[in-house]
C-alpha atoms as a PDB file:
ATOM      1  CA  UNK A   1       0.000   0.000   0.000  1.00  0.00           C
ATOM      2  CA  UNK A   2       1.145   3.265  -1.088  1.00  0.00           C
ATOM      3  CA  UNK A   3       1.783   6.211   1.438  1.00  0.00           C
ATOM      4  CA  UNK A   4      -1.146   8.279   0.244  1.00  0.00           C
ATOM      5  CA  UNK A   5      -3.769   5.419   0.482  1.00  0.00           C
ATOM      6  CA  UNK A   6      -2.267   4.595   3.794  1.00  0.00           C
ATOM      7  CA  UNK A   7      -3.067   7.944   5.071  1.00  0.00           C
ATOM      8  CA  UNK A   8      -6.594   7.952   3.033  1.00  0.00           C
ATOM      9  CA  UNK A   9      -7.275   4.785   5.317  1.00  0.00           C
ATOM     10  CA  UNK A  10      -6.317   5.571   8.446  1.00  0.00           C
ATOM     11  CA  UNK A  11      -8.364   9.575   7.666  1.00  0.00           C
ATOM     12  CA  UNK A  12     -11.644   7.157   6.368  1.00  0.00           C
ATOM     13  CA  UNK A  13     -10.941   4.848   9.727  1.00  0.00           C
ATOM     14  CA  UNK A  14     -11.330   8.118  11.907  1.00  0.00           C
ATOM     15  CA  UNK A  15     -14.511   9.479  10.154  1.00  0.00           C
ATOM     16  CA  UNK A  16     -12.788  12.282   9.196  1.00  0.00           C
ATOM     17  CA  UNK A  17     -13.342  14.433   5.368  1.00  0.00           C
ATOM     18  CA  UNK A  18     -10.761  15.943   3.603  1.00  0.00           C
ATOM     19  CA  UNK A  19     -12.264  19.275   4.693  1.00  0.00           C
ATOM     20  CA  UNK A  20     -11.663  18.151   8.284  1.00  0.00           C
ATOM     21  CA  UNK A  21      -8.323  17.498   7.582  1.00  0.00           C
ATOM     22  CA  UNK A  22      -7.623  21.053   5.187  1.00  0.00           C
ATOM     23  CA  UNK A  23      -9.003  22.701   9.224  1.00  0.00           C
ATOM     24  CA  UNK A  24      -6.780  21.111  10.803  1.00  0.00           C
ATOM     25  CA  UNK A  25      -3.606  21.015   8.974  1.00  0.00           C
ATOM     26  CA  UNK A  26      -4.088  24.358   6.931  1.00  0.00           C
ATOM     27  CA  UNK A  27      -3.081  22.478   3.641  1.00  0.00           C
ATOM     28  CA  UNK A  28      -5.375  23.142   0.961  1.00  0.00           C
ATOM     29  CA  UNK A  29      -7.752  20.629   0.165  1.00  0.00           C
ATOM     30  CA  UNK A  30      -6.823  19.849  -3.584  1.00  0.00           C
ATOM     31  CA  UNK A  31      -2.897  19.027  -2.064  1.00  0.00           C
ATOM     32  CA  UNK A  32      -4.627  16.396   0.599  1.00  0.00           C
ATOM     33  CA  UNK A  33      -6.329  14.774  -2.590  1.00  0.00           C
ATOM     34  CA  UNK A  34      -3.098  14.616  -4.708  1.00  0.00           C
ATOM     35  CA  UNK A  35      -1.056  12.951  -1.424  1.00  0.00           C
ATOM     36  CA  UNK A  36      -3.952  10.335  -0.934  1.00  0.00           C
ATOM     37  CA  UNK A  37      -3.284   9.564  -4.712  1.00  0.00           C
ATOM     38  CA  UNK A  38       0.542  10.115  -4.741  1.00  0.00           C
ATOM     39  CA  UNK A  39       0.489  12.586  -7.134  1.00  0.00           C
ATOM     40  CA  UNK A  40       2.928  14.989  -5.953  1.00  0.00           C
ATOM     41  CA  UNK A  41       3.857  17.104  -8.723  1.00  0.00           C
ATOM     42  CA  UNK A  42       0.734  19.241  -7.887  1.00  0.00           C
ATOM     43  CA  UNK A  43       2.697  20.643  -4.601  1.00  0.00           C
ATOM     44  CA  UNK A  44       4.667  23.415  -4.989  1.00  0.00           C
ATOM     45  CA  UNK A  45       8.480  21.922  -4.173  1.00  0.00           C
ATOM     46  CA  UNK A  46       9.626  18.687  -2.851  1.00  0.00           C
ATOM     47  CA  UNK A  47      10.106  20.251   0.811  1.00  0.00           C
ATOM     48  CA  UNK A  48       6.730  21.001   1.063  1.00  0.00           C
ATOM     49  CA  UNK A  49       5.826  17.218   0.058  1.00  0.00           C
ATOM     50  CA  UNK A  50       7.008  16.305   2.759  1.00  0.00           C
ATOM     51  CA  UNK A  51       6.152  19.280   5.558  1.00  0.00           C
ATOM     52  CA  UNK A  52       2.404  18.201   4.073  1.00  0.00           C
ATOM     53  CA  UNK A  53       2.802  14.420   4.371  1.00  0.00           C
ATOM     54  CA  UNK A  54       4.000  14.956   8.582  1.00  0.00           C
ATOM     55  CA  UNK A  55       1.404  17.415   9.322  1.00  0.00           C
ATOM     56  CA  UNK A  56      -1.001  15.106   7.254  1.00  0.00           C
ATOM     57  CA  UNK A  57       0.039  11.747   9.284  1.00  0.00           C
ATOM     58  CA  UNK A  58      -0.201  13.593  12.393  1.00  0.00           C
ATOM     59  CA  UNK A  59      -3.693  14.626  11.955  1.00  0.00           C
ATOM     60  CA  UNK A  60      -4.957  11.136  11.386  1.00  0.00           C
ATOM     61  CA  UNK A  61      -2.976   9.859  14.469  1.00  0.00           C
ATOM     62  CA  UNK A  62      -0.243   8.434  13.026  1.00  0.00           C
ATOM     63  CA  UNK A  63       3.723   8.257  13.597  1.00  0.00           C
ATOM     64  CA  UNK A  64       5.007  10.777  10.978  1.00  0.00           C
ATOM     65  CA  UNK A  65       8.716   9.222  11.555  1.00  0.00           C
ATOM     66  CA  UNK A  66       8.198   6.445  11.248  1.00  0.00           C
ATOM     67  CA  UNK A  67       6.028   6.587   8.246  1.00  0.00           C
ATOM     68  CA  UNK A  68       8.159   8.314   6.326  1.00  0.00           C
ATOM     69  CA  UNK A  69      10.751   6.019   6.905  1.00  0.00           C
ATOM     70  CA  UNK A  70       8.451   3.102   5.866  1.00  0.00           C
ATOM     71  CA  UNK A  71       7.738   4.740   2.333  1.00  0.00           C
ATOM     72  CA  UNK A  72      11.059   6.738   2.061  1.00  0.00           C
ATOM     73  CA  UNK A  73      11.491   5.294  -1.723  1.00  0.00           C
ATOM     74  CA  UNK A  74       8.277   6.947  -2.565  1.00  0.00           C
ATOM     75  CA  UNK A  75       8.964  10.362  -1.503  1.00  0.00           C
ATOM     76  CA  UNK A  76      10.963  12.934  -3.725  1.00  0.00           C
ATOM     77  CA  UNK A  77      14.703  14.053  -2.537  1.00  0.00           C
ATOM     78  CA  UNK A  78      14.686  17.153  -0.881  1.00  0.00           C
ATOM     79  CA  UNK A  79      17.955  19.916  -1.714  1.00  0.00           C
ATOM     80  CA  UNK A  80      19.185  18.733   1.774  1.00  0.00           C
ATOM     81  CA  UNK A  81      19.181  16.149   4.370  1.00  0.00           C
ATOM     82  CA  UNK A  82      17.178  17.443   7.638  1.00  0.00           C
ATOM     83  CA  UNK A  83      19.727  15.261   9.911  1.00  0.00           C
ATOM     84  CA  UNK A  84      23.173  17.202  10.351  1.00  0.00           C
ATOM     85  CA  UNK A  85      26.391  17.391  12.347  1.00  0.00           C
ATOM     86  CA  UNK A  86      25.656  20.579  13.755  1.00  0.00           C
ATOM     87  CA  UNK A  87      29.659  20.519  14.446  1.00  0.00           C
ATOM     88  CA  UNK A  88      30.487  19.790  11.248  1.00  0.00           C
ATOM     89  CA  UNK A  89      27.963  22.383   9.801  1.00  0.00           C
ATOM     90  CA  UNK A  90      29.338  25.336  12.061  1.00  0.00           C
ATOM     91  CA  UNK A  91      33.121  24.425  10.845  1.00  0.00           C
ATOM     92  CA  UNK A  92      31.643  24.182   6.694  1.00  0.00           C
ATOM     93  CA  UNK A  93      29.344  27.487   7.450  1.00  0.00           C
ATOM     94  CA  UNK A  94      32.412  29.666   8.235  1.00  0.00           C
ATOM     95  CA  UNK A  95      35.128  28.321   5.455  1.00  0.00           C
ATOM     96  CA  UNK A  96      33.136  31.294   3.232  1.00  0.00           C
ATOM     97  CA  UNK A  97      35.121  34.825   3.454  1.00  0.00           C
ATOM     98  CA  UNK A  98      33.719  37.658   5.157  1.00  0.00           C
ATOM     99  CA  UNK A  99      32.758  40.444   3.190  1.00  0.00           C
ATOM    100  CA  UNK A 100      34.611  43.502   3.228  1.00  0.00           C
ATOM    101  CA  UNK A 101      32.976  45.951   5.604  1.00  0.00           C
ATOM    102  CA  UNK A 102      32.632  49.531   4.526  1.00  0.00           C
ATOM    103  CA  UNK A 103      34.855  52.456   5.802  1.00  0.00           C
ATOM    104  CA  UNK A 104      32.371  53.923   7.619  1.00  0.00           C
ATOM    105  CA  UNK A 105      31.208  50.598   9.444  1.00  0.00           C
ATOM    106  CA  UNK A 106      34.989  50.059  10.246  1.00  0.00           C
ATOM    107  CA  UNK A 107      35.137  53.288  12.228  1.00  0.00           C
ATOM    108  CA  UNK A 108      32.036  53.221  13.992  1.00  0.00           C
ATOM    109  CA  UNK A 109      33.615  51.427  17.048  1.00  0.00           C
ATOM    110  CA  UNK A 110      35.782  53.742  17.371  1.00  0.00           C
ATOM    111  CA  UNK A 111      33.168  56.515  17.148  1.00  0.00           C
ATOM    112  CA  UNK A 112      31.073  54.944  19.621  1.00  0.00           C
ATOM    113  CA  UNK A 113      34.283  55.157  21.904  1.00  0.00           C
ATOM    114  CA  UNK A 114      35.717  58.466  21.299  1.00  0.00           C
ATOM    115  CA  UNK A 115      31.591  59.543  21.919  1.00  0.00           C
ATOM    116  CA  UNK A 116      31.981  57.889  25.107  1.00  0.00           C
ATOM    117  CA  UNK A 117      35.204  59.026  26.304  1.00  0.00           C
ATOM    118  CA  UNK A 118      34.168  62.345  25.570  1.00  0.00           C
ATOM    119  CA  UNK A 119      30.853  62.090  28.058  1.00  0.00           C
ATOM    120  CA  UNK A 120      32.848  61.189  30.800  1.00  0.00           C
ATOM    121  CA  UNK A 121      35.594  63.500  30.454  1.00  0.00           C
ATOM    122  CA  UNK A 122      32.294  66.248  30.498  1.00  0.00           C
ATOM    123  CA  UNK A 123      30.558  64.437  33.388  1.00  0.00           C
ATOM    124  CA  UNK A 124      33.732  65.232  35.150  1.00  0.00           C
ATOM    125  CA  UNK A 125      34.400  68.127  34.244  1.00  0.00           C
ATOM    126  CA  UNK A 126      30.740  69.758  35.408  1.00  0.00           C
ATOM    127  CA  UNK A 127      31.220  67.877  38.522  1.00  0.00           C
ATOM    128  CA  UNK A 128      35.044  69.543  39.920  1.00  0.00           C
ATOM    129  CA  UNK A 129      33.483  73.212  38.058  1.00  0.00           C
ATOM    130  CA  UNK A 130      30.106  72.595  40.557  1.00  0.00           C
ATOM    131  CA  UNK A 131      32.443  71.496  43.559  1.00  0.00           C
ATOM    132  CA  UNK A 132      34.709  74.835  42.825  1.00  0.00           C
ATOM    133  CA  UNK A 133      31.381  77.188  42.394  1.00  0.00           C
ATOM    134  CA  UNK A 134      29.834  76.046  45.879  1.00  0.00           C
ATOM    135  CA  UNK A 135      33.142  76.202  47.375  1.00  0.00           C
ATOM    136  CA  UNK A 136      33.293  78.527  51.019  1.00  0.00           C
ATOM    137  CA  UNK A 137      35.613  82.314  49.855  1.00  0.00           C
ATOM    138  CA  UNK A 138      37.108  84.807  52.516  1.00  0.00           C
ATOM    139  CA  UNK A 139      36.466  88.266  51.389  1.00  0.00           C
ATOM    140  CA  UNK A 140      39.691  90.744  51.456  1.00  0.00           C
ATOM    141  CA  UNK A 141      39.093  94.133  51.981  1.00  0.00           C
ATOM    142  CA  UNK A 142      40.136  96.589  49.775  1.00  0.00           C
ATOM    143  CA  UNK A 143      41.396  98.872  52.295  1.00  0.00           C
ATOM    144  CA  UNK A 144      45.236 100.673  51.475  1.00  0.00           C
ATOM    145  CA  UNK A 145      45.468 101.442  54.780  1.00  0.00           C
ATOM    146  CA  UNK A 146      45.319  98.368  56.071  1.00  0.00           C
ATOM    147  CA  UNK A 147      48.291  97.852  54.190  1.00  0.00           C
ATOM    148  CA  UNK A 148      51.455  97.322  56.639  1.00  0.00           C
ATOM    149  CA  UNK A 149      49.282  97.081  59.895  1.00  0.00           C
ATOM    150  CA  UNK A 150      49.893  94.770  62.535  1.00  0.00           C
ATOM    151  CA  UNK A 151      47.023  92.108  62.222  1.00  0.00           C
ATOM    152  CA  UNK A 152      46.370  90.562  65.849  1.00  0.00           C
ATOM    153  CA  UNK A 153      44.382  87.750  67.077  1.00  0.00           C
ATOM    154  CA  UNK A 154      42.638  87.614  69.441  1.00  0.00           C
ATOM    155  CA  UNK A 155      42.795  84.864  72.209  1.00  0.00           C
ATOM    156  CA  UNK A 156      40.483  82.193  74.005  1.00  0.00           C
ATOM    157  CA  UNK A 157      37.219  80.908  72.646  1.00  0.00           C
ATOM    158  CA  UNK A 158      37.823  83.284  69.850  1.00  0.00           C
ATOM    159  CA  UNK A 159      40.448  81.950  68.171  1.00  0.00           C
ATOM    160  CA  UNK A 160      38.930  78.428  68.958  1.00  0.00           C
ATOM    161  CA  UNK A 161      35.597  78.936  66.742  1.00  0.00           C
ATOM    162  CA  UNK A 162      37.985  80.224  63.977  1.00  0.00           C
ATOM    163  CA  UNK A 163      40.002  77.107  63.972  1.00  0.00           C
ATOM    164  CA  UNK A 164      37.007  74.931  63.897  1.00  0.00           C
ATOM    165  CA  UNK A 165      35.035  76.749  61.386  1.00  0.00           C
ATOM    166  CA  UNK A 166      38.467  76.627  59.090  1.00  0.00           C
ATOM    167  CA  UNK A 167      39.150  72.679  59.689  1.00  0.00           C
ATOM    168  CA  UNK A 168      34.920  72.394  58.693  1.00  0.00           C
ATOM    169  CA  UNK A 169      34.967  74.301  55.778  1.00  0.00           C
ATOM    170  CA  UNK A 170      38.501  72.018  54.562  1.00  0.00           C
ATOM    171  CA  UNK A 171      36.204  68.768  55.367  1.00  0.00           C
ATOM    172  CA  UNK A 172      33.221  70.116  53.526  1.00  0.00           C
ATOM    173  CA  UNK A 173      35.511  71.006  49.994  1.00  0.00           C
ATOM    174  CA  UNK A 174      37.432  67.700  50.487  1.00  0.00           C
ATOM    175  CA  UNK A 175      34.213  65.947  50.687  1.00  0.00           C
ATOM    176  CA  UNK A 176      32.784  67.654  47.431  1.00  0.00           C
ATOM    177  CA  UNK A 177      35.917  66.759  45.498  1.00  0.00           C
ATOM    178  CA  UNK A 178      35.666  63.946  42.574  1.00  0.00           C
ATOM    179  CA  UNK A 179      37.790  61.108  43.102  1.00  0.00           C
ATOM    180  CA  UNK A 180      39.244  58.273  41.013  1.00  0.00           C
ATOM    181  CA  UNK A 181      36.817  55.901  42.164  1.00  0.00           C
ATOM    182  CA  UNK A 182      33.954  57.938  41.678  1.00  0.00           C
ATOM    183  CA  UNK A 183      34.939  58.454  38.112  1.00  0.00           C
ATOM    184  CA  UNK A 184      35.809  54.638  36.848  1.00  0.00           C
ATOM    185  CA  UNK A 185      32.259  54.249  38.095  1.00  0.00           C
ATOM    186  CA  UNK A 186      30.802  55.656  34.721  1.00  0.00           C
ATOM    187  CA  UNK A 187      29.748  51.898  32.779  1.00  0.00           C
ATOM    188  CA  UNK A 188      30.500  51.742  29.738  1.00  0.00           C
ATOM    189  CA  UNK A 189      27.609  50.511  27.177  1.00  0.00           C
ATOM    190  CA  UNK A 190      27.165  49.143  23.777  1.00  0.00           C
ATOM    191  CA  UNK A 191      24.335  48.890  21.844  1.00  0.00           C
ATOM    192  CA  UNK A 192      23.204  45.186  20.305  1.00  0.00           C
ATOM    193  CA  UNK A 193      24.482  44.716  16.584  1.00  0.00           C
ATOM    194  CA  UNK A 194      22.971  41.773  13.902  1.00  0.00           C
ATOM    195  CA  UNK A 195      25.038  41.728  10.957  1.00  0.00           C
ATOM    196  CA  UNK A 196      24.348  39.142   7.859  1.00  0.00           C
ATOM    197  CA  UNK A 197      28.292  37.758   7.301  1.00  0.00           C
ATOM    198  CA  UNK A 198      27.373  35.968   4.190  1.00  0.00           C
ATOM    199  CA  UNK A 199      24.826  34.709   1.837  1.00  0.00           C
ATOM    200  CA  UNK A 200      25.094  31.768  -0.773  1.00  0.00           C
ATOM    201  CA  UNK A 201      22.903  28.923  -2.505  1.00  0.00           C
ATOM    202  CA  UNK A 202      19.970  29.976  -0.375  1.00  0.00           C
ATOM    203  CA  UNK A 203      21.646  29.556   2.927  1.00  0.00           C
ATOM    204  CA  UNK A 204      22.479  33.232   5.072  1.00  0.00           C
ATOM    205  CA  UNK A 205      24.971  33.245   8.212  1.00  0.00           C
ATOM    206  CA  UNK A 206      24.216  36.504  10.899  1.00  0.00           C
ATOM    207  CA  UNK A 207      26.818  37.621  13.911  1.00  0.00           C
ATOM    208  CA  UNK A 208      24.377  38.821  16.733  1.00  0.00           C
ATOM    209  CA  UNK A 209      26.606  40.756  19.671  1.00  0.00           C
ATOM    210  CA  UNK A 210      24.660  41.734  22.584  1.00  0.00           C
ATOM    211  CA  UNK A 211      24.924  42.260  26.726  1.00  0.00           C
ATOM    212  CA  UNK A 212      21.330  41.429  27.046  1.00  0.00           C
ATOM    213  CA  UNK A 213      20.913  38.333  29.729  1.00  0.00           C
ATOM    214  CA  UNK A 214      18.307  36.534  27.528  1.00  0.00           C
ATOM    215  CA  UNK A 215      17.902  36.159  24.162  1.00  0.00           C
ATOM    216  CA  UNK A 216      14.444  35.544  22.472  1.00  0.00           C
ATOM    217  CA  UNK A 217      13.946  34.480  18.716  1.00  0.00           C
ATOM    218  CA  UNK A 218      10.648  35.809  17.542  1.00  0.00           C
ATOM    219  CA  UNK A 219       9.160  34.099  14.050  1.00  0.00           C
ATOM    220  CA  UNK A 220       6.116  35.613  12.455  1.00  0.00           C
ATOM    221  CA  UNK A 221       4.230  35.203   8.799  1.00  0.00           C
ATOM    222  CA  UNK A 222       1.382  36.941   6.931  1.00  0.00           C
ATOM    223  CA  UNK A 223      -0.185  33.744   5.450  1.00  0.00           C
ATOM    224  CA  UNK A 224       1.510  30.423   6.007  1.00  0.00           C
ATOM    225  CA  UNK A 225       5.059  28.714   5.677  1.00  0.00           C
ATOM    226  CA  UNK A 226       6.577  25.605   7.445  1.00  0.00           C
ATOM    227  CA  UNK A 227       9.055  26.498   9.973  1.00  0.00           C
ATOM    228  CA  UNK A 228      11.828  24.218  11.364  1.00  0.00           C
ATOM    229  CA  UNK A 229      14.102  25.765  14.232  1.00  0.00           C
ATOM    230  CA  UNK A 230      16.889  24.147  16.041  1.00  0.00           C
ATOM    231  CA  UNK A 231      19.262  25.133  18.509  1.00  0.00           C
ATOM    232  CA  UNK A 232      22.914  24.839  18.778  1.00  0.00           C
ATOM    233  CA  UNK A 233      22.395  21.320  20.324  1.00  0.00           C
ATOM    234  CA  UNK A 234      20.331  20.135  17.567  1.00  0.00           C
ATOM    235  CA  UNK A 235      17.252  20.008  19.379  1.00  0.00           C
ATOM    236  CA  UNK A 236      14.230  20.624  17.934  1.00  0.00           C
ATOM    237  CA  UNK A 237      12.401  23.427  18.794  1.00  0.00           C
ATOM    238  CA  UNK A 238       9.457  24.376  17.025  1.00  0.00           C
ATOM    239  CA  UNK A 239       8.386  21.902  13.441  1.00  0.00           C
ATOM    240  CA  UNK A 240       5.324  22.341  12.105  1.00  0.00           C
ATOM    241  CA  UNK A 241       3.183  24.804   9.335  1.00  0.00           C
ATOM    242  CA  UNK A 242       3.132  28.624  11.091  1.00  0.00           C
ATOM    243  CA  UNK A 243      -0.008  30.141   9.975  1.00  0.00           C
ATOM    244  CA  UNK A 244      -1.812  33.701  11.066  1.00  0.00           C
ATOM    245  CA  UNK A 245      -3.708  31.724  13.936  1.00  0.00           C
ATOM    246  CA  UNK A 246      -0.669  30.364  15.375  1.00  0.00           C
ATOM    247  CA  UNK A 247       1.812  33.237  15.024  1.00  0.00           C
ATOM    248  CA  UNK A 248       4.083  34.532  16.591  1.00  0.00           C
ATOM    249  CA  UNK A 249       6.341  31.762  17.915  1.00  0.00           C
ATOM    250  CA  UNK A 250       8.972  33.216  20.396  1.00  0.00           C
ATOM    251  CA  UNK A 251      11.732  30.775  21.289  1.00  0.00           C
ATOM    252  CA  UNK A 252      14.315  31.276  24.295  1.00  0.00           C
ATOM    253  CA  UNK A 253      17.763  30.938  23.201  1.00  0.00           C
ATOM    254  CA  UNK A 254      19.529  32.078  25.692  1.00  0.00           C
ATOM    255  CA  UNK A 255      22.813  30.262  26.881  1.00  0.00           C
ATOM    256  CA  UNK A 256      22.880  28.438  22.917  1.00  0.00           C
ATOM    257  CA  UNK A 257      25.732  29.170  20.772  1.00  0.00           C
ATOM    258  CA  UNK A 258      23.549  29.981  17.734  1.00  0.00           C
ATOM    259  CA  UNK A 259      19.991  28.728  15.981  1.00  0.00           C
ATOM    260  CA  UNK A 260      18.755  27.102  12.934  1.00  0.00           C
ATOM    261  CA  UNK A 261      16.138  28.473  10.762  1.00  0.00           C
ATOM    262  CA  UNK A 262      14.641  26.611   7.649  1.00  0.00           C
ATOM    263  CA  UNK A 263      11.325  27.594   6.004  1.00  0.00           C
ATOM    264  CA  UNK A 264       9.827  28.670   2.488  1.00  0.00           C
ATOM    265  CA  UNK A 265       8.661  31.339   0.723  1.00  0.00           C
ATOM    266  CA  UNK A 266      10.814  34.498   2.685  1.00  0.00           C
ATOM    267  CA  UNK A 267       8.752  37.148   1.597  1.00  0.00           C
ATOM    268  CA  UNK A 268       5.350  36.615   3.832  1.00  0.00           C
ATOM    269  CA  UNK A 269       7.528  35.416   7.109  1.00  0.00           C
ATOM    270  CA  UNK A 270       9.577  38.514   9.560  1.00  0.00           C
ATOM    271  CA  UNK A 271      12.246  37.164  11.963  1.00  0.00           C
ATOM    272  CA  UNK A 272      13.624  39.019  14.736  1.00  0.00           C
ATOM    273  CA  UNK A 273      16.435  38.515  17.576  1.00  0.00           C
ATOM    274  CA  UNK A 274      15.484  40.637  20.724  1.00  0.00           C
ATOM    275  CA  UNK A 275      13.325  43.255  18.979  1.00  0.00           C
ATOM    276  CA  UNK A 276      16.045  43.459  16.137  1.00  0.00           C
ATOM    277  CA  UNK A 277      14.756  42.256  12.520  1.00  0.00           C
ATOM    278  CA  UNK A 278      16.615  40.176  10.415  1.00  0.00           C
ATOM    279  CA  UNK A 279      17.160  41.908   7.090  1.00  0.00           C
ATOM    280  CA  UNK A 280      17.268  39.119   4.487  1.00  0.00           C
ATOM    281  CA  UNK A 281      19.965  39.429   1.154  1.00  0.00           C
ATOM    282  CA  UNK A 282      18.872  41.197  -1.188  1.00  0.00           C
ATOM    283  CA  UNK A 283      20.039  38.347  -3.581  1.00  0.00           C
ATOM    284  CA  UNK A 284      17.156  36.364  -1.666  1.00  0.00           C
ATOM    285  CA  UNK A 285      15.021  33.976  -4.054  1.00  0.00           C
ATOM    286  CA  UNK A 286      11.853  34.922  -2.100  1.00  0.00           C
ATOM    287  CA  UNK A 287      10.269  31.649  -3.975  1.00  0.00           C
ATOM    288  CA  UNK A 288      12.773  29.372  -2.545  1.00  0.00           C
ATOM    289  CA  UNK A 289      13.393  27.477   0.292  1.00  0.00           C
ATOM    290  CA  UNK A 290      15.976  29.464   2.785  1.00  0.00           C
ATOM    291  CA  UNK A 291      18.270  28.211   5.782  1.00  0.00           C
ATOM    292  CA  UNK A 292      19.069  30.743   8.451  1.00  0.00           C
ATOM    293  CA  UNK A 293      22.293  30.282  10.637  1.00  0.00           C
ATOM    294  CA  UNK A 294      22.213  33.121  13.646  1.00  0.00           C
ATOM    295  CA  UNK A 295      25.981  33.364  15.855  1.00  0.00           C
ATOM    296  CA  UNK A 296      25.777  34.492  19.237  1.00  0.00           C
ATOM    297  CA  UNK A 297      28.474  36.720  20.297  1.00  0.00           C
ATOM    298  CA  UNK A 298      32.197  34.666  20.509  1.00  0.00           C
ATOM    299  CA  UNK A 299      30.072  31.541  19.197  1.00  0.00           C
ATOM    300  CA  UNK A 300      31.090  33.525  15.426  1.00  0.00           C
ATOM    301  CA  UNK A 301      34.247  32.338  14.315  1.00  0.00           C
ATOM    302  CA  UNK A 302      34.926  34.136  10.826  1.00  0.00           C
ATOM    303  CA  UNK A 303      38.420  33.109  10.563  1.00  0.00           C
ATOM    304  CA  UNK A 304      37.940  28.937  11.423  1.00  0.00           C
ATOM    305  CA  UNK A 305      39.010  26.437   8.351  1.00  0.00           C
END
């Protein structure tokens, strides 16, 4: 028995239509009819044969592994093999060059430091000119016959108060003065940065540098595609058809050394890491299906054979 009249069997065994399978899946109802008779050159791309088949066999109550593997011969080859050395794949991912960066990206580090350097050195600055301005002044009188007069002091209790209101105002400006410690205290900050290092055969590599604690991977579409995502483990973390109804998916990546991202048709799905989009290439075939590699701060390894 073929795959598709195994799955028309086991949907006619549940009492289900094709229309209650089309709700529940989201695959139109003229691709369920051409998988129950193995047609499969009706369905846009031999990727999507499958993603259709899995969310079909699911549906019915079936195991969509082990299925597959039953009628593998009978299934078309898909570009790539979803299995992968996710060791292997990092190593072959960054053998591609880096592309030259652009002047002005090349000296906007150093912008973003001279920028800061320059608020401290101002912070500090307003702070010793405010500690001079509210310092205590003695007036001198200008008197010219004071000039060459014998100034005395005068004894007891006196001269006490004077010596304690001298050593207070000394205690008060030495108080109000900056010091070293105050000033490393300044943090230094650095806003988050996604950059796409390289693009090829449908496959993209990004560099994402942040200081945020957690790191969230937010996936949404305007219509439908089938999403795959892995982490840096190869674990699977979301596989299945993203529609309107079930959109967004937000996935927690933080502590992985970078995610996977497969899926069709680009140009109705938005990706973003932490707020941040994900520009795609402009040399993007929106029609075909893409793979997404995203690096994690050191995880990025440009210069690795």
């Amino acid at each position: 028995m073929l795959i598709g009249e195994q799955l028309k069997e086991r949907r006619l065994e549940k009492g289900l239509t094709v229309e209650d399978i089309q709700s529940v899946t989201k695959i139109q109802a003229r691709h369920i009819q051409a998988i129950e008779r193995n047609d499969f050159s009706l369905i846009p791309g031999n990727f999507y044969v499958r993603a259709f088949i899995r969310e079909y066999a699911q549906a019915v109550g079936l195991d969509s592994h082990h299925l597959m593997d039953e009628h593998k011969t009978e299934l078309p080859e898909t570009l790539s093999t979803d299995t992968r050395d996710f060791t292997t794949l990092k190593r072959s991912r960054t053998r591609a060059k880096v592309k030259n960066k652009s002047p002005f990206q090349m000296l906007l580090p150093t912008i973003f430091v001279l920028l800061l350097l320059f608020l401290i050195g101002f912070i500090i600055y307003k702070f010793v000119l405010t500690s001079d301005e509210t310092a205590p002044t003695t007036p001198v009188e200008d008197n010219p016959s004071s000039v060459g007069e014998e100034v005395s002091i005068p004894s007891g209790s006196d001269d006490a108060e004077i010596t304690d209101e001298t050593t207070s105002t000394d205690d008060n400006t030495t108080d109000e003065l900056p010091t070293e410690e105050d000033s490393s205290e300044v943090p230094e900050t650095s806003e988050p940065v996604l950059e796409l290092k390289d693009y090829q055969t449908n496959a993209s590599v990004y560099h994402y540098v942040t200081e945020a604690d957690e790191i969230t991977l937010t996936v949404d579409t305007t219509n439908q595609n089938w999403l795959q995502i892995e982490d840096s483990s190869g674990q699977s973390l979301y596989e299945q058809m993203l529609t309107t109804s079930n959109g967004p998916v937000e996935i927690d990546l933080t502590g992985a050394d970078f995610t996977y991202l497969r899926f069709g048709e680009p140009g109705i799905i938005s990706i973003d890491i932490n707020g941040i989009p994900v520009e795609f290439s402009s040399e993007m075939n929106m029609s075909s299906v893409q793979e997404v590699w995203i690096y994690f701060n050191d995880a990025y390894e440009p210069d690795q054979a």
